[in-house]
Protein backbone atom coordinates (compact mmCIF):
# COMPACT_ATOMS: atom_id res chain seq x y z
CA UNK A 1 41.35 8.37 -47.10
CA UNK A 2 39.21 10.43 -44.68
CA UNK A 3 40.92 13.78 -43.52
CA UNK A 4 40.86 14.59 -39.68
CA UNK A 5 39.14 17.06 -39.30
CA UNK A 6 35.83 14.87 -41.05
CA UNK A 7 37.06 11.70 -39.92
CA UNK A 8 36.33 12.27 -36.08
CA UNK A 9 32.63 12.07 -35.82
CA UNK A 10 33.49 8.72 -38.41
CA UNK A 11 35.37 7.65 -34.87
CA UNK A 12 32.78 8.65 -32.82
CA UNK A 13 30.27 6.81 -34.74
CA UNK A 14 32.41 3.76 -35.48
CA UNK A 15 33.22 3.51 -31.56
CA UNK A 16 29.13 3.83 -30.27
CA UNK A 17 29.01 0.54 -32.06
CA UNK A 18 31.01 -0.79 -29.18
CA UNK A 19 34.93 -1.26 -28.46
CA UNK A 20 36.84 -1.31 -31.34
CA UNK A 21 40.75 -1.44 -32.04
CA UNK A 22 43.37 0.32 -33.56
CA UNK A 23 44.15 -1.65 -36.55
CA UNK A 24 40.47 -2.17 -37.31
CA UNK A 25 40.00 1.95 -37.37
CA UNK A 26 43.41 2.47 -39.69
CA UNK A 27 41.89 0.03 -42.07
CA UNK A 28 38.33 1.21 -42.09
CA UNK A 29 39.62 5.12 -42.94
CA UNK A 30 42.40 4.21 -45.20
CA UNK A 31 44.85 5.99 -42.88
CA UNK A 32 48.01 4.26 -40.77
CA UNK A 33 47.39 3.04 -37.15
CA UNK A 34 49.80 6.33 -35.80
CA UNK A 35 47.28 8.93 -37.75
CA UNK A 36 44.16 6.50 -35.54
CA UNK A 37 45.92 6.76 -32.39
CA UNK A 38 46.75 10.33 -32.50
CA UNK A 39 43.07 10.91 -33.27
CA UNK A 40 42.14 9.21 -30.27
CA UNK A 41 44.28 10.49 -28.33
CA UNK A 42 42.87 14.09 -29.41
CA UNK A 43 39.23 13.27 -28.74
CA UNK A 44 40.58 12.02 -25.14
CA UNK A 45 41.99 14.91 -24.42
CA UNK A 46 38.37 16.08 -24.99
CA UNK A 47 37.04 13.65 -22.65
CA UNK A 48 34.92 12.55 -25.53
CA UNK A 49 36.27 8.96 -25.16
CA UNK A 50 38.17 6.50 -22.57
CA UNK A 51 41.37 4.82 -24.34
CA UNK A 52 41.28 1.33 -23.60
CA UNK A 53 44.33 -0.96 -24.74
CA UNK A 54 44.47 -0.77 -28.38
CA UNK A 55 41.66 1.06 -28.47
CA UNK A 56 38.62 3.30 -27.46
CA UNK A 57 35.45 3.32 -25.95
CA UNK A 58 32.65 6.33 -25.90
CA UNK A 59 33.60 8.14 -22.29
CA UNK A 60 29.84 8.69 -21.87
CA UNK A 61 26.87 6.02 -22.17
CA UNK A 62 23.74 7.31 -23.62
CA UNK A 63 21.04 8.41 -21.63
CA UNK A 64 18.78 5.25 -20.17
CA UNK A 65 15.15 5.66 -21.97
CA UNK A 66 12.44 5.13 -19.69
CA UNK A 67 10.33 2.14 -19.98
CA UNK A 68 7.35 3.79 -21.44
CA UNK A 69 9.76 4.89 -24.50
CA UNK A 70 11.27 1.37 -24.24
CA UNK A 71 7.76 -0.43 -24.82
CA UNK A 72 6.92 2.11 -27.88
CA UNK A 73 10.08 1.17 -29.62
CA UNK A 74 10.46 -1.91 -32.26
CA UNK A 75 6.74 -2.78 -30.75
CA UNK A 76 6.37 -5.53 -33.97
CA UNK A 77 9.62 -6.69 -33.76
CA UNK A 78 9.44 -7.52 -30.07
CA UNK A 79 6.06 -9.12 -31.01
CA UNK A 80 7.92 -11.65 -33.47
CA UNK A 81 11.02 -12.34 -30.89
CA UNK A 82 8.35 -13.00 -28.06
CA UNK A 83 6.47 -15.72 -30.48
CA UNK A 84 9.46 -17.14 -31.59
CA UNK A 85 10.91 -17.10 -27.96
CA UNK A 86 7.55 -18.70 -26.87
CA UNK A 87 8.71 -22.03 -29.76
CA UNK A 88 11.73 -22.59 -27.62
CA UNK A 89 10.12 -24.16 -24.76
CA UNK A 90 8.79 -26.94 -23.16
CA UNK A 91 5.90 -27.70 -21.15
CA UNK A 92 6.60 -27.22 -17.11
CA UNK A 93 10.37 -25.63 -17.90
CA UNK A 94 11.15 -23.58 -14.86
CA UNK A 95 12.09 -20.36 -15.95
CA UNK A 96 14.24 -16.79 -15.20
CA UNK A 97 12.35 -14.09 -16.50
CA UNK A 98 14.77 -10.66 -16.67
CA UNK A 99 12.90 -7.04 -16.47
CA UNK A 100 12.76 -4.88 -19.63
CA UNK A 101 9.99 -4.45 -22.40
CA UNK A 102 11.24 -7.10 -24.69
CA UNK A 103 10.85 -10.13 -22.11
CA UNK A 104 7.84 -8.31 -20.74
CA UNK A 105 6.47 -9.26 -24.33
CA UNK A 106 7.66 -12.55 -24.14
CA UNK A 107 6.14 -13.15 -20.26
CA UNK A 108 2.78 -11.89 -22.14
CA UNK A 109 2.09 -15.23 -24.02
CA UNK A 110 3.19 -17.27 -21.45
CA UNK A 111 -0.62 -17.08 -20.13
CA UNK A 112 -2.55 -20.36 -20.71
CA UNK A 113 1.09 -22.68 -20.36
CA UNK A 114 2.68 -24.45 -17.78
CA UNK A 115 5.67 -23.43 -16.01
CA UNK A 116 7.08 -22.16 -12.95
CA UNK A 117 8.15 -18.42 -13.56
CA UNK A 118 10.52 -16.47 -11.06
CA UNK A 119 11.39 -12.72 -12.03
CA UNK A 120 11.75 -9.19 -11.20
CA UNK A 121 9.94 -7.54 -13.95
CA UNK A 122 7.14 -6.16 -12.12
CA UNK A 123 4.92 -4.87 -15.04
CA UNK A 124 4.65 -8.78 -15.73
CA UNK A 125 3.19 -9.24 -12.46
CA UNK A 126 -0.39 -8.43 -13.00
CA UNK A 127 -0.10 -10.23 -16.30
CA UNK A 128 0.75 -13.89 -14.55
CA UNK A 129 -0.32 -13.83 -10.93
CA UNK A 130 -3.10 -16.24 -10.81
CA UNK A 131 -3.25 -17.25 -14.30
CA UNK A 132 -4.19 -21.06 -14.75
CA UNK A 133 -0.65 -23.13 -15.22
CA UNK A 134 1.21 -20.79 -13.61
CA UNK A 135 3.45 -20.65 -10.69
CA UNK A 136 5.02 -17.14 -10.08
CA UNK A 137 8.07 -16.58 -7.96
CA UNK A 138 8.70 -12.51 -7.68
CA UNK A 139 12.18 -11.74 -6.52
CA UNK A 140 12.09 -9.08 -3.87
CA UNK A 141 13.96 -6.21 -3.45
CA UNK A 142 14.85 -2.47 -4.45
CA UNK A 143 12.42 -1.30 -7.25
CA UNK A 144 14.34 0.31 -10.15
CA UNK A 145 11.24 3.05 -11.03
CA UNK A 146 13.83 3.31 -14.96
CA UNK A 147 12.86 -0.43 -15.85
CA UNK A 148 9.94 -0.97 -13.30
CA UNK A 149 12.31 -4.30 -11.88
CA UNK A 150 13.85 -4.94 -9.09
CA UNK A 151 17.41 -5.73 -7.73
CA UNK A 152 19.99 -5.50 -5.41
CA UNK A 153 20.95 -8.16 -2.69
CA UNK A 154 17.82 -9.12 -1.39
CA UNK A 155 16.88 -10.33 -5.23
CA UNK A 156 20.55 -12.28 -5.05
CA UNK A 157 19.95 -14.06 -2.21
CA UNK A 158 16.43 -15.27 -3.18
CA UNK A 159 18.08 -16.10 -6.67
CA UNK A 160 21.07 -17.98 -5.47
CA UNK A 161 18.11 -20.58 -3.36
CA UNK A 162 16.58 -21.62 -6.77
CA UNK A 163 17.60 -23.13 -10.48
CA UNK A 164 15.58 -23.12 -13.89
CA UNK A 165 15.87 -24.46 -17.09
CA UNK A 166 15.73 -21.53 -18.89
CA UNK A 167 16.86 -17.92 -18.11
CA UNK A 168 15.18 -15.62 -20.30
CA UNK A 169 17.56 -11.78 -20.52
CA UNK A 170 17.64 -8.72 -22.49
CA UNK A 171 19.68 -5.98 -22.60
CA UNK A 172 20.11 -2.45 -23.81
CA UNK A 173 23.02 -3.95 -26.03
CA UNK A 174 25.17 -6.94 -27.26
CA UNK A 175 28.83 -6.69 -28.33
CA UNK A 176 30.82 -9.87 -29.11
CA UNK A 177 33.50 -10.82 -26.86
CA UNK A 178 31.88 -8.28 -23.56
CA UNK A 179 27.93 -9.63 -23.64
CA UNK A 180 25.32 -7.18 -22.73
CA UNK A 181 25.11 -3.80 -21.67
CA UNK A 182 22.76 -1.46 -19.04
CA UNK A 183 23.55 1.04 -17.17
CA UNK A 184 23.90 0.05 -13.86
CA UNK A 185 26.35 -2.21 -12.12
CA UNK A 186 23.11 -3.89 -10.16
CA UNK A 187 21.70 -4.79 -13.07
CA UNK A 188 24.03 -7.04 -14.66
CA UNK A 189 24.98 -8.16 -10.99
CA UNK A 190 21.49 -10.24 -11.15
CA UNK A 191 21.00 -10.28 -14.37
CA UNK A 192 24.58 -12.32 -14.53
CA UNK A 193 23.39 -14.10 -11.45
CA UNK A 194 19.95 -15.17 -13.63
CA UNK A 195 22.34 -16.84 -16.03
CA UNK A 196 24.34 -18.90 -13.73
CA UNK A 197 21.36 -20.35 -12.35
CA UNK A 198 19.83 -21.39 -15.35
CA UNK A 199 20.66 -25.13 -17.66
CA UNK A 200 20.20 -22.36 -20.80
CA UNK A 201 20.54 -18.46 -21.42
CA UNK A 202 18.38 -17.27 -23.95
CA UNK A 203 18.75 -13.76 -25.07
CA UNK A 204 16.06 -11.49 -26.33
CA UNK A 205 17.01 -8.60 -28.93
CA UNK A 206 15.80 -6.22 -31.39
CA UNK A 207 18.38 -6.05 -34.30
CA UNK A 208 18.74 -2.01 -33.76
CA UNK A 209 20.84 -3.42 -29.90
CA UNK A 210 22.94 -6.13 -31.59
CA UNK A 211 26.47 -4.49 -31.67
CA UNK A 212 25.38 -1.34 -29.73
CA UNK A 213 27.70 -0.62 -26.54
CA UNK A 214 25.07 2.27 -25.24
CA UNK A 215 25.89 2.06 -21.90
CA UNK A 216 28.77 0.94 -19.40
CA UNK A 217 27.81 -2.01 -17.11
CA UNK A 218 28.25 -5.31 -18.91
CA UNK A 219 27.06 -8.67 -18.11
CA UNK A 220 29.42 -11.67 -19.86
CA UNK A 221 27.44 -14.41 -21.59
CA UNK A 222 28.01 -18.25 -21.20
CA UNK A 223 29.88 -20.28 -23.90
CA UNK A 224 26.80 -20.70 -25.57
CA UNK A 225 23.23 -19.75 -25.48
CA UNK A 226 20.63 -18.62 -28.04
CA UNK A 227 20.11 -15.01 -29.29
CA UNK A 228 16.55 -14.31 -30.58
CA UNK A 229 16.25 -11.89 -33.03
CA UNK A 230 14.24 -10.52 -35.36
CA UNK A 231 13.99 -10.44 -39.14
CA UNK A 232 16.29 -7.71 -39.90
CA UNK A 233 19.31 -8.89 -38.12
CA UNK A 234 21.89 -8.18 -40.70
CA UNK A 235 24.07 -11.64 -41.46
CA UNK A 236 27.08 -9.55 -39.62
CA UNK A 237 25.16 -8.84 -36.77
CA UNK A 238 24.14 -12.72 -36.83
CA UNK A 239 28.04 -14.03 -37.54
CA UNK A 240 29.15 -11.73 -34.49
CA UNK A 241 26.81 -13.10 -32.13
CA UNK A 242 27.95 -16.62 -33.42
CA UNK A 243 31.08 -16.01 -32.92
CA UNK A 244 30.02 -15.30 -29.23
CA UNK A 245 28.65 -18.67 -28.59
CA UNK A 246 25.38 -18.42 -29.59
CA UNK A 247 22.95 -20.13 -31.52
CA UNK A 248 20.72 -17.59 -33.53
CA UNK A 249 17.02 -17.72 -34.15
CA UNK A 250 15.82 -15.14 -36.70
CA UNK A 251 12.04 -14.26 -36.06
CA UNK A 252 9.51 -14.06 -38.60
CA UNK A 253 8.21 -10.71 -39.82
C-alpha cells in the first residue's frame, strides 16, 4: 500500500497516461476506492486535475512542442512507421494526408508513386508538387505556424467536396475508448472530418504517444482502422489499441 502523501504524484503520473477510473486506481495502490476518491478530490481542490465520472483527468495539457522539436523526436522510429505505412498501399489510392512530422515522413516516400494526394501539411508541399505520379490537392485555409498545417472552415468545405481511399492521421496521443489527442478543437474538427471521408483510417504513431492523453481536444476513431507503430510498442499498448478497433502493424527496427 502506497501512503498519501507519496502516492499523489503515483496519481498524477498514472492519470497523464490518459483517463483512468476509480476502481482501476484503488487496485493499482493497494488502497480502497474511498482513500482514491478522497485523493482526487484533494488534488482538485488544487486544480491539479478535472474529476470526470468515476474518475480524473490532468486539469492542464502539456505544452504543444513546436514542429522543429516534433521532427527531432523518435526520427528512426518515424522512419520505420513511414516504410511500413508506404506497404499498405496501392497503386493510384487517393489519399488524406494529415499535418504533423510523422505523416510528413510518410508523404516523403510517396515521391516516384502514383496517387492523388490532398492535405494540409504544408512542409510536404515542396516535397510533392510536381513530382512525376503525383496529383496534389492542398486544402486551403488558416495556417497553424505550431504544426506548419492548415485548418479551419475553408479546409472543411474543400474536404467535405472530395473522398479517398485512404486517410492517413497522427496525433499527439491515442487512448482507447476517446481516439486521438491535440490541442486544439480545429484540429480534430478536420482531422475527424479527414476520417469520414476516407474508405480506411490509418493511424501513424510512435510507441512513446500510444496511451498518452497530453492534451485536451480529441478526435474519435472509426470501428476499425489500422494503427502503425513501431517496434517497441509494448503488447499492452498493442492489445489497447485492439481493443479500439484497430488492426496493428508493428514496424521493423
Amino acid at each position: 500500500m502506497t501512503r498519501g502523501r507519496h502516492r499523489h504524484p503515483l496519481l498524477l503520473e498514472a492519470l497523464q497516461a490518459g483517463e483512468v477510473v476509480v476502481e482501476e486506481l484503488a487496485e493499482r495502490f493497494g488502497v480502497s476506492a474511498s482513500t482514491i476518491r478522497r485523493d482526487l478530490q484533494r488534488l482538485a481542490s488544487e486544480k491539479t486535475i478535472t474529476r470526470t465520472y468515476g474518475g480524473a483527468v490532468i486539469a492542464h495539457p502539456l505544452p504543444e512542442t513546436s514542429l522543429p522539436e516534433r521532427e527531432a523526436q523518435a526520427r528512426p522510429e518515424k522512419a520505420a512507421i513511414a516504410r511500413a505505412a508506404l506497404s499498405l498501399l496501392t497503386d493510384d489510392d487517393i489519399l488524406i494526408l494529415d499535418g504533423g512530422s510523422t505523416v510528413a515522413a510518410f508523404g516523403a516516400g510517396l515521391a516516384g508513386r502514383r496517387h492523388a494526394i490532398v492535405t494540409n501539411n504544408l512542409p510536404l508541399v515542396g516535397v510533392l508538387a510536381g513530382a512525376p505520379g503525383l496529383a496534389l490537392t492542398v486544402l486551403g485555409g488558416a495556417v497553424r505556424p505550431g504544426s506548419m498545417s492548415t485548418l479551419g472552415p475553408l479546409a472543411e468545405a474543400s474536404l467535405r467536396r472530395l473522398t479517398a481511399d485512404k486517410a492517413v492521421v497522427s496525433g499527439d496521443g491515442f487512448v482507447a475508448g476517446r481516439g486521438l489527442c491535440e490541442a486544439a478543437l480545429e484540429q480534430v474538427s478536420l482531422k475527424s472530418l479527414m476520417m469520414e471521408q476516407a474508405a480506411e483510417v490509418v493511424v501513424l504513431m510512435d510507441s512513446s504517444k500510444l496511451g498518452r492523453a497530453t492534451q485536451g481536444a480529441w478526435a474519435p476513431l472509426p470501428g476499425r482502422w489500422t494503427l502503425v507503430t513501431d517496434a517497441g510498442a509494448t503488447d499492452a499498448q498493442c492489445a489497447d489499441a485492439e481493443s479500439a478497433g484497430a488492426r496493428v502493424v508493428r514496424a521493423a527496427g
